[in-house]
PDB file of N, CA and C in Angstrom:
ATOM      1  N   UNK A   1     -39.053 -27.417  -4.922  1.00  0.00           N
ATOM      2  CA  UNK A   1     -38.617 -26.633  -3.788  1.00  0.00           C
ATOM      3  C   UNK A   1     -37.306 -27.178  -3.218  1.00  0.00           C
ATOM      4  N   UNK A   2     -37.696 -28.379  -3.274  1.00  0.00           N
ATOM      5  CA  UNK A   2     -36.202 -29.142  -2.564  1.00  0.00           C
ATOM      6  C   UNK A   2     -34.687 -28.674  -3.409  1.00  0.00           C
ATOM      7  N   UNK A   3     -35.432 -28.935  -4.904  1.00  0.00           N
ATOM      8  CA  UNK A   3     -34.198 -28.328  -5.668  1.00  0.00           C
ATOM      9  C   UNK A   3     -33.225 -27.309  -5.589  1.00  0.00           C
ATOM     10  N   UNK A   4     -34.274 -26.009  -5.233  1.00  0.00           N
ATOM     11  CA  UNK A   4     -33.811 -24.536  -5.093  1.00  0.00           C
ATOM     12  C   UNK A   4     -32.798 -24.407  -3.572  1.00  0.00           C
ATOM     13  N   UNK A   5     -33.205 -25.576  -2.673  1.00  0.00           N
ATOM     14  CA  UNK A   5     -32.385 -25.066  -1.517  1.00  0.00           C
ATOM     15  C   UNK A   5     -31.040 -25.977  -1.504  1.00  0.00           C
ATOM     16  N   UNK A   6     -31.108 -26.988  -2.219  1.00  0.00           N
ATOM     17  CA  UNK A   6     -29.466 -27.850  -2.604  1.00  0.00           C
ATOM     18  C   UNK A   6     -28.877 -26.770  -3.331  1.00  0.00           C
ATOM     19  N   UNK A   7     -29.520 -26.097  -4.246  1.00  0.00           N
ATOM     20  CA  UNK A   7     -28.893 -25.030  -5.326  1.00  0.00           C
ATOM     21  C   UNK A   7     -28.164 -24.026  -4.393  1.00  0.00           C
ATOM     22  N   UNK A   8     -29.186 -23.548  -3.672  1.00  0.00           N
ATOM     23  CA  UNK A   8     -28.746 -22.143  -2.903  1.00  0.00           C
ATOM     24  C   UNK A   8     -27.265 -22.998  -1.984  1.00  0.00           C
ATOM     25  N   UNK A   9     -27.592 -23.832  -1.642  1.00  0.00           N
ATOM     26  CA  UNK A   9     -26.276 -24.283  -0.217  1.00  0.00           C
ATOM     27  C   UNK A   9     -25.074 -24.547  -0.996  1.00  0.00           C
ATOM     28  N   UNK A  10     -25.316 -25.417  -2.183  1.00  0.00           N
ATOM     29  CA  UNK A  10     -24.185 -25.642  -2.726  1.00  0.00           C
ATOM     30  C   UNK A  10     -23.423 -24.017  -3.340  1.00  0.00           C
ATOM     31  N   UNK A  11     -24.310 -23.348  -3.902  1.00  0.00           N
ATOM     32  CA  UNK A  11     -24.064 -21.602  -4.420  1.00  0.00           C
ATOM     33  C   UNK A  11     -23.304 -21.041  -2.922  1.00  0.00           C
ATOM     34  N   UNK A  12     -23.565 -21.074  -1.750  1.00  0.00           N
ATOM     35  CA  UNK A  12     -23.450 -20.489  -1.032  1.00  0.00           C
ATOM     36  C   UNK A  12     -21.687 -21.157  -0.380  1.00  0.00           C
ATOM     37  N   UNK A  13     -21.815 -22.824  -0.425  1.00  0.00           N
ATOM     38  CA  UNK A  13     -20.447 -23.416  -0.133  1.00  0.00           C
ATOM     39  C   UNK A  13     -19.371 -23.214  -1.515  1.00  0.00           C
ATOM     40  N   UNK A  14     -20.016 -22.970  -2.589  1.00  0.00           N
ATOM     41  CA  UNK A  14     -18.461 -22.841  -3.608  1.00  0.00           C
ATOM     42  C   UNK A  14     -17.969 -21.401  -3.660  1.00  0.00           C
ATOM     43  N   UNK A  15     -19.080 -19.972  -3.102  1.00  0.00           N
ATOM     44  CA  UNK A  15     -18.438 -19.059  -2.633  1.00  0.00           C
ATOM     45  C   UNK A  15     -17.701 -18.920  -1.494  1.00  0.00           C
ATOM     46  N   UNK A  16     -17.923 -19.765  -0.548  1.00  0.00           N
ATOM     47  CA  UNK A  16     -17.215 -19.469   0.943  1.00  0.00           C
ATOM     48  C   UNK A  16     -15.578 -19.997   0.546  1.00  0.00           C
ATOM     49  N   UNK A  17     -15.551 -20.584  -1.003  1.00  0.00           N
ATOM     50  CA  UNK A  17     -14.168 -21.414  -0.924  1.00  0.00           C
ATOM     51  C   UNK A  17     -13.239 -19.994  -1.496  1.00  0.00           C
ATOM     52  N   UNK A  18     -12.197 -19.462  -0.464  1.00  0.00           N
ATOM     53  CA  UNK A  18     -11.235 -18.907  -0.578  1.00  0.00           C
ATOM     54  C   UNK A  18      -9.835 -19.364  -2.035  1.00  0.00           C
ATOM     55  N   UNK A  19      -9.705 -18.135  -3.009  1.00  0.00           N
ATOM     56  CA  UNK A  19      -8.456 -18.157  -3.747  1.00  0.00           C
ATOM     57  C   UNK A  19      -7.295 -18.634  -3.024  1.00  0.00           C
ATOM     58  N   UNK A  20      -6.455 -19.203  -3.326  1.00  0.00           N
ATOM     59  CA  UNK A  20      -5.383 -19.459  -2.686  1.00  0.00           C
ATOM     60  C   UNK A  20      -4.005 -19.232  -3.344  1.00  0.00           C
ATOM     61  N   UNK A  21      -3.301 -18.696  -3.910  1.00  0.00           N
ATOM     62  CA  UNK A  21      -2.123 -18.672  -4.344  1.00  0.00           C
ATOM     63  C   UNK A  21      -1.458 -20.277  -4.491  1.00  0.00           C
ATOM     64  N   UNK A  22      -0.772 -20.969  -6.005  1.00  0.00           N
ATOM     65  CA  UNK A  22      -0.308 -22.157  -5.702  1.00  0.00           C
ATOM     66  C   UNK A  22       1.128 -22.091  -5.239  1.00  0.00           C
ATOM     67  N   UNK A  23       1.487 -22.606  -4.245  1.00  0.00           N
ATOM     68  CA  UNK A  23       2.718 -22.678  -3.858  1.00  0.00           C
ATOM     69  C   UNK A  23       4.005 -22.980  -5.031  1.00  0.00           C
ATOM     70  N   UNK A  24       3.532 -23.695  -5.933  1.00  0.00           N
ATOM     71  CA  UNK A  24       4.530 -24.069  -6.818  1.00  0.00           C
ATOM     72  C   UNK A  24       5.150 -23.068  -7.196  1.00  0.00           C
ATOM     73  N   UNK A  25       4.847 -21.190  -7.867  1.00  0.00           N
ATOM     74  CA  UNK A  25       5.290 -20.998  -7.925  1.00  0.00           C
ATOM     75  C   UNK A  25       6.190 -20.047  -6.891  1.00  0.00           C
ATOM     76  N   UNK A  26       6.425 -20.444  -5.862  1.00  0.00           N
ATOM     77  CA  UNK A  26       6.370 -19.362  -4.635  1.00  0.00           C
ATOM     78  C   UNK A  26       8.096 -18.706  -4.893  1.00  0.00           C
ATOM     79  N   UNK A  27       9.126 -19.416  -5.489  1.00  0.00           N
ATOM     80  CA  UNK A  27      10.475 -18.734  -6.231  1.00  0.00           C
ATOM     81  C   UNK A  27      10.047 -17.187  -6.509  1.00  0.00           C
ATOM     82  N   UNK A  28       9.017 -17.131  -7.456  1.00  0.00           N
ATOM     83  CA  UNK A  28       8.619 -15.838  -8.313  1.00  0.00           C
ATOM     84  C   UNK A  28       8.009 -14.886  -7.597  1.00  0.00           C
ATOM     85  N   UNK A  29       7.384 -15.105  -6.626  1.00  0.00           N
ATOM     86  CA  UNK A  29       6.279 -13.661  -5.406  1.00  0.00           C
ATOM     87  C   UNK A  29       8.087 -12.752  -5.384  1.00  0.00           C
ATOM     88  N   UNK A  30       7.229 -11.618  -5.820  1.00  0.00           N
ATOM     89  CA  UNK A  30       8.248 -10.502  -5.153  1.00  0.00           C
ATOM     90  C   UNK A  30       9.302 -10.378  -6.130  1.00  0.00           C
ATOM     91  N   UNK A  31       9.548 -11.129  -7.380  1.00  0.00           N
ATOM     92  CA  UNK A  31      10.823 -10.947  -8.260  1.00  0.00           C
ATOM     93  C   UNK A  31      10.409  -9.944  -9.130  1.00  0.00           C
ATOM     94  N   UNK A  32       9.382  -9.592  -9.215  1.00  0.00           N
ATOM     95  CA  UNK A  32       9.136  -8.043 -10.127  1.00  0.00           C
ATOM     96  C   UNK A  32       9.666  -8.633 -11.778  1.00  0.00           C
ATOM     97  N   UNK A  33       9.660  -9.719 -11.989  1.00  0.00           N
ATOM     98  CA  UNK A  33      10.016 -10.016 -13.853  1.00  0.00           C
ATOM     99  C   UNK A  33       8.971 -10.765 -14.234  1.00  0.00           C
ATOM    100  N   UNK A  34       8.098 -10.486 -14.032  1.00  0.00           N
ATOM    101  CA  UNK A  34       6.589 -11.291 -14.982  1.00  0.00           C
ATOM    102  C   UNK A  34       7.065 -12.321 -15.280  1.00  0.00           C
ATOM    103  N   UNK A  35       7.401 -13.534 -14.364  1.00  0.00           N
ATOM    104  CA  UNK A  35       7.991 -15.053 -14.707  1.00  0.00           C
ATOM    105  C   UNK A  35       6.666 -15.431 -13.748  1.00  0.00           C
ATOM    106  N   UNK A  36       6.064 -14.985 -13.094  1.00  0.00           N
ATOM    107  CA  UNK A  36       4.914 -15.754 -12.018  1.00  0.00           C
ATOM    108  C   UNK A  36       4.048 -16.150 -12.721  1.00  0.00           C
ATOM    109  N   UNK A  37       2.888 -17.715 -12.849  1.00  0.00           N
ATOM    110  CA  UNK A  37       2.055 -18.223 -14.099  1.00  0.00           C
ATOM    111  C   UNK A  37       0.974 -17.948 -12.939  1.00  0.00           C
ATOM    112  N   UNK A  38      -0.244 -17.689 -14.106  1.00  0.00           N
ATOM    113  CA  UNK A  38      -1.786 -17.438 -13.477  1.00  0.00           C
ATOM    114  C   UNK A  38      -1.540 -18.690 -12.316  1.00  0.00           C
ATOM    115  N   UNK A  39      -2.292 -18.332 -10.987  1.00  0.00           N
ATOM    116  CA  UNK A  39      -2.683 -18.563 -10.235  1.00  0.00           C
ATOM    117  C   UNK A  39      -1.425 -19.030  -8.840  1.00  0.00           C
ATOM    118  N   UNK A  40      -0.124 -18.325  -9.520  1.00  0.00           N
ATOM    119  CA  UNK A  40       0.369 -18.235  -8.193  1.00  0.00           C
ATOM    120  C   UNK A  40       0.566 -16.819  -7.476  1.00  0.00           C
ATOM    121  N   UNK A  41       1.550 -16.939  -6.831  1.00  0.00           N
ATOM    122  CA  UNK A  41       0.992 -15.648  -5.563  1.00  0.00           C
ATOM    123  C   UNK A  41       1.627 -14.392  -6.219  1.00  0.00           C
ATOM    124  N   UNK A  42       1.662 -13.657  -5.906  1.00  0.00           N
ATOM    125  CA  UNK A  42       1.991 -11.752  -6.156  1.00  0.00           C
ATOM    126  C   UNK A  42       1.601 -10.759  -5.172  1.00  0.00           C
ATOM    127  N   UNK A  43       2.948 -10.051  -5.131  1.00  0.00           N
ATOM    128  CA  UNK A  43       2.874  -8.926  -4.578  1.00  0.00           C
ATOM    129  C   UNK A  43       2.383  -7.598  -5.233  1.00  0.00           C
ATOM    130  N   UNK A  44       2.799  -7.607  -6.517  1.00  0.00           N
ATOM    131  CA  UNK A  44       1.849  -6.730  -7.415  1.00  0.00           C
ATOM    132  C   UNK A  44       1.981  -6.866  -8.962  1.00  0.00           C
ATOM    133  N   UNK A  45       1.356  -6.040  -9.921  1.00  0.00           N
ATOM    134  CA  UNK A  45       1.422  -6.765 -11.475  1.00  0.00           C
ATOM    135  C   UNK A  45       2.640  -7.036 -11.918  1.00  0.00           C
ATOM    136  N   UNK A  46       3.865  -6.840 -11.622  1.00  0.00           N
ATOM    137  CA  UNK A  46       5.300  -6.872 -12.087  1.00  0.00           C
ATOM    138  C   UNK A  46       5.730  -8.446 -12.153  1.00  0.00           C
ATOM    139  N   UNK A  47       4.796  -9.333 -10.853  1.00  0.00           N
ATOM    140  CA  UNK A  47       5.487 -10.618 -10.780  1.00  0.00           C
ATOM    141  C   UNK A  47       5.077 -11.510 -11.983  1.00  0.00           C
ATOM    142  N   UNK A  48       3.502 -10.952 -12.372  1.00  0.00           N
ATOM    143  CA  UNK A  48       3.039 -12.000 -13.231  1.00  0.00           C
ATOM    144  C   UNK A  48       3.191 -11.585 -14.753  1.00  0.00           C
ATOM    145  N   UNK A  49       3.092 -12.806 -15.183  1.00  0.00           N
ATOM    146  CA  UNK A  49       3.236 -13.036 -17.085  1.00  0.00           C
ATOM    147  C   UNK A  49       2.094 -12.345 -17.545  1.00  0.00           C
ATOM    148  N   UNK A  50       1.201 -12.234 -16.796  1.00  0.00           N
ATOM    149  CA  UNK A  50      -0.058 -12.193 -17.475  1.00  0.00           C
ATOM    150  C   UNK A  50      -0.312 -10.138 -17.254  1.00  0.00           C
ATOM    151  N   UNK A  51       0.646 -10.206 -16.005  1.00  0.00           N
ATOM    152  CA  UNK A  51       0.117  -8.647 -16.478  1.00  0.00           C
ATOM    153  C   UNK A  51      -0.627  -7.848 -14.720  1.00  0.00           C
ATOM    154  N   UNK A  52      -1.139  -9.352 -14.386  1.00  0.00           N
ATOM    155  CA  UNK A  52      -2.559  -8.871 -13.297  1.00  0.00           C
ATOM    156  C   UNK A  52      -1.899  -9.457 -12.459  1.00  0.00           C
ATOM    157  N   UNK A  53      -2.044  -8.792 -11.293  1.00  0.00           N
ATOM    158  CA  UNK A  53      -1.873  -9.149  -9.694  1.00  0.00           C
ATOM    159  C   UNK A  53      -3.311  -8.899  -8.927  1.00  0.00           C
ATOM    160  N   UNK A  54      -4.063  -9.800  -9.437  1.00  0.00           N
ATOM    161  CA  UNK A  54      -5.579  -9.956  -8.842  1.00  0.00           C
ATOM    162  C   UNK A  54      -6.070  -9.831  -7.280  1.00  0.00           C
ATOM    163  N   UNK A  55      -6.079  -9.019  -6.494  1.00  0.00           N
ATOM    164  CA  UNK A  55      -6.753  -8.845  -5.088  1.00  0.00           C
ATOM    165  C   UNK A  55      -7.545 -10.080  -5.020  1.00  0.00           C
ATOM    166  N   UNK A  56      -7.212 -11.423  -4.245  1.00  0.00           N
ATOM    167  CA  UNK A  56      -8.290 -12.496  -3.768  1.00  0.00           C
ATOM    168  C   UNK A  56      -8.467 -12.406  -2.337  1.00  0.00           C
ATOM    169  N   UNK A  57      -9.152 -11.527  -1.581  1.00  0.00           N
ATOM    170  CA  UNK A  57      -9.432 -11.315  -0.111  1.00  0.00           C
ATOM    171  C   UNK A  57      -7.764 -10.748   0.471  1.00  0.00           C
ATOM    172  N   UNK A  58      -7.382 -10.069  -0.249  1.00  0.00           N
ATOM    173  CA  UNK A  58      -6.001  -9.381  -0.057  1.00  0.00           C
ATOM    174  C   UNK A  58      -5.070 -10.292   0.163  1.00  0.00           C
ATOM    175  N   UNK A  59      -5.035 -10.939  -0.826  1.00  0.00           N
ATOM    176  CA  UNK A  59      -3.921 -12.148  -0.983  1.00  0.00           C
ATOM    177  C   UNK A  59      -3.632 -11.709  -2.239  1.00  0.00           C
ATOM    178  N   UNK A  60      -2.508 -11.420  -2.979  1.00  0.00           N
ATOM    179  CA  UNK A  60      -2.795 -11.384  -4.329  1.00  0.00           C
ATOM    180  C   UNK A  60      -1.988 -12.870  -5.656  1.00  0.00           C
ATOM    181  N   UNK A  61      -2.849 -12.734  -6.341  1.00  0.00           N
ATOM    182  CA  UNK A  61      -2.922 -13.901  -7.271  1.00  0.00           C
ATOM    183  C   UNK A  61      -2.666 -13.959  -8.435  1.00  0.00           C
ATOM    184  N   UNK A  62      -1.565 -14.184  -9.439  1.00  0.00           N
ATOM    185  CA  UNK A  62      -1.772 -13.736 -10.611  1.00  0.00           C
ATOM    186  C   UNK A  62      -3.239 -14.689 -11.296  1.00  0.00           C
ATOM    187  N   UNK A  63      -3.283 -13.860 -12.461  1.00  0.00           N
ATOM    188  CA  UNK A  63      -4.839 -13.918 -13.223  1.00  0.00           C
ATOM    189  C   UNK A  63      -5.137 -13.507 -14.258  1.00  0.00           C
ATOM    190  N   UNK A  64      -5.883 -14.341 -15.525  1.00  0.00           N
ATOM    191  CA  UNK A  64      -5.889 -13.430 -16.359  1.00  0.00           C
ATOM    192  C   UNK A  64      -6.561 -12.438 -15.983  1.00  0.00           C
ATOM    193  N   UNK A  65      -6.581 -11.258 -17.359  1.00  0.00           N
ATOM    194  CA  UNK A  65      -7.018 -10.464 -17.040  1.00  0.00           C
ATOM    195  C   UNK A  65      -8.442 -10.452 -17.377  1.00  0.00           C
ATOM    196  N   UNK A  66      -9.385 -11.559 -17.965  1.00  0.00           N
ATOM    197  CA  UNK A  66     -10.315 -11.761 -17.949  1.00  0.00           C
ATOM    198  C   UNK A  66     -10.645 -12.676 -16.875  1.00  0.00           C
ATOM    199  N   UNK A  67     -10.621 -12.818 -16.050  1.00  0.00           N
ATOM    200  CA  UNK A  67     -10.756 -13.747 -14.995  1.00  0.00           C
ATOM    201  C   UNK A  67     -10.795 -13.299 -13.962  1.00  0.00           C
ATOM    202  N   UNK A  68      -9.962 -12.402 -14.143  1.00  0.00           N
ATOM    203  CA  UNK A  68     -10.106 -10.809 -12.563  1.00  0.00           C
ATOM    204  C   UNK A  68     -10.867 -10.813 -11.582  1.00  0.00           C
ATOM    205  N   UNK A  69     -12.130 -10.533 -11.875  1.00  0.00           N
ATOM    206  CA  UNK A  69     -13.340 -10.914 -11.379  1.00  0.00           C
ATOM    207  C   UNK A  69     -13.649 -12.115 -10.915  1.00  0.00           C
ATOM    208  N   UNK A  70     -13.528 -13.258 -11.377  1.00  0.00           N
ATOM    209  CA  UNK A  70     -13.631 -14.175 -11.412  1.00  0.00           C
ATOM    210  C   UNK A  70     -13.961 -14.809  -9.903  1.00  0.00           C
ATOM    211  N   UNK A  71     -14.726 -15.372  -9.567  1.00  0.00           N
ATOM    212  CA  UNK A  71     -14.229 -16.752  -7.944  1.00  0.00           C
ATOM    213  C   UNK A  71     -13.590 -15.855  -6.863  1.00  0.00           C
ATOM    214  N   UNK A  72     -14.620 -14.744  -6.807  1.00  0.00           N
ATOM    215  CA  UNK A  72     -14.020 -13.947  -5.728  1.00  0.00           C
ATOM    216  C   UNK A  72     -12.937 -13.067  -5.879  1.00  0.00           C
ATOM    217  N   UNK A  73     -12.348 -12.747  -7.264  1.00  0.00           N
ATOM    218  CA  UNK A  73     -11.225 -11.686  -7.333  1.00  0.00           C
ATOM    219  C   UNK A  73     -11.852 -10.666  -7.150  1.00  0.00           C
ATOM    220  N   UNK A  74     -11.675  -9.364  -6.507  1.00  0.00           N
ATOM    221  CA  UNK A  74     -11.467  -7.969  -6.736  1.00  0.00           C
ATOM    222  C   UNK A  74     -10.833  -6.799  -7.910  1.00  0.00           C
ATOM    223  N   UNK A  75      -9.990  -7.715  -9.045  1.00  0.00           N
ATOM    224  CA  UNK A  75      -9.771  -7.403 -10.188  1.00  0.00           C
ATOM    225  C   UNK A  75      -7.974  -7.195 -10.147  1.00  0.00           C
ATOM    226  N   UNK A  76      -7.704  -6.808 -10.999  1.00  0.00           N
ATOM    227  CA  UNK A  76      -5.689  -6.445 -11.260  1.00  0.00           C
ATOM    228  C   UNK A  76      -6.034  -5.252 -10.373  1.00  0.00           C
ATOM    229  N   UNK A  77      -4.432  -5.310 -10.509  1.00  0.00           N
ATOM    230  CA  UNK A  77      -3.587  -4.314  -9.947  1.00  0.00           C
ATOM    231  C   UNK A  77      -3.853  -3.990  -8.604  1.00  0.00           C
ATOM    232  N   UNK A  78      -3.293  -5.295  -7.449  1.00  0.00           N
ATOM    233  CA  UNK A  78      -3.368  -5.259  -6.119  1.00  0.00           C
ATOM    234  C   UNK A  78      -2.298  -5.450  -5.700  1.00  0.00           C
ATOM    235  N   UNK A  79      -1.473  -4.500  -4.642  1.00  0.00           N
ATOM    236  CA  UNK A  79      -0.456  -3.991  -4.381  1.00  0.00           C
ATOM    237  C   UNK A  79      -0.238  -4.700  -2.978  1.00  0.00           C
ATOM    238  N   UNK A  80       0.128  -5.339  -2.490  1.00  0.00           N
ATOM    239  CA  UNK A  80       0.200  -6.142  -1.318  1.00  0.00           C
ATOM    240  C   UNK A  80       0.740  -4.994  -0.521  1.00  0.00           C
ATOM    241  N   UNK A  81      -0.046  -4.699   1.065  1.00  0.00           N
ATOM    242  CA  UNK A  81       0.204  -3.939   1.592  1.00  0.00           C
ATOM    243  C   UNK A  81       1.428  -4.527   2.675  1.00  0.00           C
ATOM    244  N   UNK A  82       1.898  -5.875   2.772  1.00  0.00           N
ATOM    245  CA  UNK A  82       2.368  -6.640   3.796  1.00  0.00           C
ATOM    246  C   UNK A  82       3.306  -7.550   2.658  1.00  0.00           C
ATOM    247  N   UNK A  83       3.607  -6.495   2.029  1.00  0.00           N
ATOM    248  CA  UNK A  83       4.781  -7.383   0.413  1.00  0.00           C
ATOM    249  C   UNK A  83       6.013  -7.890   0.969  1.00  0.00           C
ATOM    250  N   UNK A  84       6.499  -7.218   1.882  1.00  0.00           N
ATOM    251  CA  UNK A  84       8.099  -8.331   2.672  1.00  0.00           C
ATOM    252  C   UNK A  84       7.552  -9.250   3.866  1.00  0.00           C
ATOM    253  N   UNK A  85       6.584  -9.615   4.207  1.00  0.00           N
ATOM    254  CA  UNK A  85       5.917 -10.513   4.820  1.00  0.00           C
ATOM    255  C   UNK A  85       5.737 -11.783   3.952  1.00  0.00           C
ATOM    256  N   UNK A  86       4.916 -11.400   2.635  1.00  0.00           N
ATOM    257  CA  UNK A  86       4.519 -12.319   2.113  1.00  0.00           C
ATOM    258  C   UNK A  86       5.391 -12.781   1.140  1.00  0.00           C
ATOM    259  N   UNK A  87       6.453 -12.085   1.014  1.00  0.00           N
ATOM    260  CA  UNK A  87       7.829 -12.437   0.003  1.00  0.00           C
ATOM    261  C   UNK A  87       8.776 -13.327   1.245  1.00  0.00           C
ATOM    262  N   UNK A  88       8.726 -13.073   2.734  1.00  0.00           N
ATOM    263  CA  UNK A  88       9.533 -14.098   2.860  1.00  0.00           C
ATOM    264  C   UNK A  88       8.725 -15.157   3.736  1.00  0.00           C
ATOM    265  N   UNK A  89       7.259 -15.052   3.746  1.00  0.00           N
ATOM    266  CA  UNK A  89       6.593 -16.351   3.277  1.00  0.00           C
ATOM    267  C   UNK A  89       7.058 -16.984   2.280  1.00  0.00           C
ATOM    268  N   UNK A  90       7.207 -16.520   0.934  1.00  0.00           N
ATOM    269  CA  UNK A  90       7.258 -17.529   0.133  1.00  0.00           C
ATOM    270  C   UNK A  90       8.661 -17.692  -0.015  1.00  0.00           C
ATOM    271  N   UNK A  91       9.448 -17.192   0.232  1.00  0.00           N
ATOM    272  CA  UNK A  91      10.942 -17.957   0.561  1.00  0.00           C
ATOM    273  C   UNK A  91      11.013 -18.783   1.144  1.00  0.00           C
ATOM    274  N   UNK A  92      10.577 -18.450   2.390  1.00  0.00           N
ATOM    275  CA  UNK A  92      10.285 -20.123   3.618  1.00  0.00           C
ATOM    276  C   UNK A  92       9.398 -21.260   2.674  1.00  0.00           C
ATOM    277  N   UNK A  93       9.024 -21.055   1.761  1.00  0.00           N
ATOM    278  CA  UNK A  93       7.991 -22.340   1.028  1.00  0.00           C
ATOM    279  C   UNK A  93       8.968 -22.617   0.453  1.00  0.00           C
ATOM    280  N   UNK A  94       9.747 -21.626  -0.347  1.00  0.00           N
ATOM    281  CA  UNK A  94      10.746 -22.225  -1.629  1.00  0.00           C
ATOM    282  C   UNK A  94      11.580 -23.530  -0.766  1.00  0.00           C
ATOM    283  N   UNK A  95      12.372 -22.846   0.451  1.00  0.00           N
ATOM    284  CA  UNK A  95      13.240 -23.531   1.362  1.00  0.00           C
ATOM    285  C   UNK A  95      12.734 -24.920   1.213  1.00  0.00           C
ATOM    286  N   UNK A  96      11.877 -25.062   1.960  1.00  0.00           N
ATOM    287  CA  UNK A  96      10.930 -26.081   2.071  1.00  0.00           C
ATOM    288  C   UNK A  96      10.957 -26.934   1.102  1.00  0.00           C
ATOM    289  N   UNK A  97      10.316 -26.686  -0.134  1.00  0.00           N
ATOM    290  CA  UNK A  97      10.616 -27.758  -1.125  1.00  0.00           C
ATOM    291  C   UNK A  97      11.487 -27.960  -1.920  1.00  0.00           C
ATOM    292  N   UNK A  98      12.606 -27.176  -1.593  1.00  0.00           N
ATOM    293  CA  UNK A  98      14.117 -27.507  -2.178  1.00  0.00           C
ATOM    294  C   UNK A  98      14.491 -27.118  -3.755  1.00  0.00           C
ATOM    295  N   UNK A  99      13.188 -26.219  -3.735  1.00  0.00           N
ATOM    296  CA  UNK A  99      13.661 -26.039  -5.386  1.00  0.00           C
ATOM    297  C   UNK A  99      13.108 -24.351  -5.438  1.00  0.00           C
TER     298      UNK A  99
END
């Protein structure tokens, strides 16, 4: 019994953990030339290599396209409704780390 409820809490804390876009590539959000690598940010499928601009709680993420689903994705082809927001978010990151 004891087992099943460490199972359930831990099941329940590795879903509450939010996708995050990696900053590294934050240059690429918004350049529309599929240069963005799985798991940084996107405004929609154009940024990433892979094809997918994955919906993660309306953040979008590149991803494969088997992975879509994945850790809380909503799947490709998510169109950022707040795309010059989050494009000069990630300008202000680029700034930031000088590259």
């Amino acid at each position: 019994m004891v087992r099943i409820s460490i199972a359930a809490v831990l099941a329940f804390a590795v879903s509450a953990l939010a996708i995050t876009p990696n900053n590294a590539g934050a240059k690429n959000v918004g350049a529309g030339n599929g240069a963005q690598f799985i798991t940084g940010g996107c405004v929609n499928n154009a940024d990433c290599s892979s094809g997918c601009c994955a919906n993660a709680s309306n953040v979008g993420v590149c991803s494969a396209v088997a992975a879509a689903f994945q850790n809380g994705k909503a799947g490709c082809n998510f169109v950022d409704p707040n795309a010059a927001t989050t494009i000069a978010k990630a300008k202000a990151q680029v700034k930031a780390q000088g590259f």
